[in-house]
Protein backbone atom coordinates (compact mmCIF):
# COMPACT_ATOMS: atom_id res chain seq x y z
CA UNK A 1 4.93 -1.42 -15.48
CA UNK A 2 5.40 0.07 -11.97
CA UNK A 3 7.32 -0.64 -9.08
CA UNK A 4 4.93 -1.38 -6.29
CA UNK A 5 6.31 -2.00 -2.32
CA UNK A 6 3.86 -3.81 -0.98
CA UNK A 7 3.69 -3.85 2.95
CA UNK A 8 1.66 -6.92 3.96
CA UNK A 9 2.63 -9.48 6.72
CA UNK A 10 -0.23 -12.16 5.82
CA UNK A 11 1.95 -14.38 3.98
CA UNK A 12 -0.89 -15.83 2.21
CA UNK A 13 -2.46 -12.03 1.31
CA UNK A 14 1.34 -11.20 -0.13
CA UNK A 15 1.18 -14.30 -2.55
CA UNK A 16 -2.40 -13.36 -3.21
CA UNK A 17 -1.36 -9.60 -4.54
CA UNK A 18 2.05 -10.59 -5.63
CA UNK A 19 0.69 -13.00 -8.10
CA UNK A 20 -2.28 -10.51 -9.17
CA UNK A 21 0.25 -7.13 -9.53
CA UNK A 22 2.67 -9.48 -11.48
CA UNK A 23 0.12 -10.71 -13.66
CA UNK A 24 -0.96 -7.16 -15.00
CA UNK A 25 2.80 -5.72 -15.68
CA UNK A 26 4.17 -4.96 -12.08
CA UNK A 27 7.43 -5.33 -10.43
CA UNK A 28 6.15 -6.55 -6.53
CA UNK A 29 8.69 -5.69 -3.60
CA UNK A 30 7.21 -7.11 -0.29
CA UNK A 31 7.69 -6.05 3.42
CA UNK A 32 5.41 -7.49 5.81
CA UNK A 33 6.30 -4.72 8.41
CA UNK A 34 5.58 -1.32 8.50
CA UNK A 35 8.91 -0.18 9.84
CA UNK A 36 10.73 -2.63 6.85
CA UNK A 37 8.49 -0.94 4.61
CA UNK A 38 9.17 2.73 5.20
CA UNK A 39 13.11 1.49 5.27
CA UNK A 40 12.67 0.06 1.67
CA UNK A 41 10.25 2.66 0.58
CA UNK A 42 12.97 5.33 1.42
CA UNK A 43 15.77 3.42 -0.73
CA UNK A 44 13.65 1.43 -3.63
CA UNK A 45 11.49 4.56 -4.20
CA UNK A 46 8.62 2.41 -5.74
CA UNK A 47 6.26 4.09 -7.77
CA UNK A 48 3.25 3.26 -5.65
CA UNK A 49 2.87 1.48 -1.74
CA UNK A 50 0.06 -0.68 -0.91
CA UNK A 51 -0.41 -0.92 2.81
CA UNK A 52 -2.34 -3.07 4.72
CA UNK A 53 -3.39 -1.53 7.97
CA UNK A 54 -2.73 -4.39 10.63
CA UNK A 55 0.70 -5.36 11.30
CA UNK A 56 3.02 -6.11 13.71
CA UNK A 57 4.44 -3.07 16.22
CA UNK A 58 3.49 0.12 14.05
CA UNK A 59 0.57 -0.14 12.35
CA UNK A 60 -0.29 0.37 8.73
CA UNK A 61 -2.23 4.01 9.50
CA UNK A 62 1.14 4.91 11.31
CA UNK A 63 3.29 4.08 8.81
CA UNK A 64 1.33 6.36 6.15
CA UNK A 65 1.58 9.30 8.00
CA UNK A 66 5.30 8.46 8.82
CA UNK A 67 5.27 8.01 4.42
CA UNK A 68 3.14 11.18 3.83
CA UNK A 69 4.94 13.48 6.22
CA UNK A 70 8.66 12.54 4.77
CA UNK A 71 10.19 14.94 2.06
CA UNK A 72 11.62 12.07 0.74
CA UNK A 73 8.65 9.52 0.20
CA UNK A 74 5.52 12.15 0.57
CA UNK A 75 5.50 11.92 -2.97
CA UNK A 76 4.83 8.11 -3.37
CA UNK A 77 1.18 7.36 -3.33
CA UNK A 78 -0.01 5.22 -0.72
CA UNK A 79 -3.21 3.38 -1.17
CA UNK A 80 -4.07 1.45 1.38
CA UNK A 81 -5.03 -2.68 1.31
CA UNK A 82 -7.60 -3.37 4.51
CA UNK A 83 -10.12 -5.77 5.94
CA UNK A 84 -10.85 -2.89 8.03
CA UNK A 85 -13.84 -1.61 6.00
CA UNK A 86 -15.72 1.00 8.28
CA UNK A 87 -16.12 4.44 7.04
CA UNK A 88 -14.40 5.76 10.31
CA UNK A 89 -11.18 3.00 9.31
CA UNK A 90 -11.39 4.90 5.46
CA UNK A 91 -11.86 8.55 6.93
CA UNK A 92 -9.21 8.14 9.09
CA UNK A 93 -7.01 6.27 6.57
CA UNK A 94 -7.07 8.88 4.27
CA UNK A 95 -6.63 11.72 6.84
CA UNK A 96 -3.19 10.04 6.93
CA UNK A 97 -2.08 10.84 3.73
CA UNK A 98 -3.19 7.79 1.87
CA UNK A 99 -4.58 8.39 -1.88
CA UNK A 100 -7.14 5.54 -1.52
CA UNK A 101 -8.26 2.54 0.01
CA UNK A 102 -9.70 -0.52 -0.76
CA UNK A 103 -11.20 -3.20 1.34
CA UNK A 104 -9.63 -6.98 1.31
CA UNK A 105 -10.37 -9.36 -0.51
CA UNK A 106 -10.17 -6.39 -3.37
CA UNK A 107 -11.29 -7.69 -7.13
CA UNK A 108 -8.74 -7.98 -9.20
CA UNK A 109 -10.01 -5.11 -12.26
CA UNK A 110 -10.99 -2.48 -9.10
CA UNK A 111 -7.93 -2.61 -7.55
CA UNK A 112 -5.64 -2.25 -11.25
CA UNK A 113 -7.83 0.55 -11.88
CA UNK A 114 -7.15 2.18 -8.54
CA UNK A 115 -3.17 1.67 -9.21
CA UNK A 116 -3.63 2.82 -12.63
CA UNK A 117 -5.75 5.91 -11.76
CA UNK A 118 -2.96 7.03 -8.66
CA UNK A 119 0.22 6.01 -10.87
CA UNK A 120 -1.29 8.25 -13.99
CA UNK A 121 -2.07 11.64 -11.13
């Protein structure tokens, strides 16, 4: 079981993921804003963040550089939870710092996988 902060302000897309993280073993803390999130990220220290990339003021490619850049939180992987599904969006997502990215609506087994293949690097 791992922590996971997940930083999502869709109400309905934090149910969504809550329920599926839950249902394979994790422990769901949810921000739904990227300045909350880096907050709680610096004093839960969850095992992984899953970011979605469009939220209110900073936005969720801002907030994983401000996550990959700390000393304190560089070390928490961030993949990143989009409906922004261009190349350029994933490029640029991952020139951030983020470990991976997936695009929303994920499937359930590819995004596990992804958490399980970041939280055992």
């Amino acid at each position: 079981m791992a922590r996971i902060l997940l930083i999502e302000d869709s109400p309905t897309d934090t149910a969504v993921l809550t329920q599926l993280l839950e249902r394979n073993g994790h422990q769901v803390i949810a921000t739904a804003s990227a300045e909350d999130g880096i907050e709680v990220c610096k004093r839960e220290r969850p095992d992984l963040v899953l970011m979605d990339v469009v939220l209110p003021g900073m936005n969720g490619f801002q907030a994983t550089r401000a996550l990959s850049r700390d000393a304190e939180t560089q070390g928490i992987p961030v993949l990143i939870v989009s409906t922004k599904g261009m190349e350029t969006d994933k490029a640029w997502g991952m020139r951030q710092g983020a470990k991976d990215y997936i695009v929303k609506p994920p499937r359930e087994d590819d995004l596990i996988a992804r958490i399980n293949a970041l939280l055992a690097a």
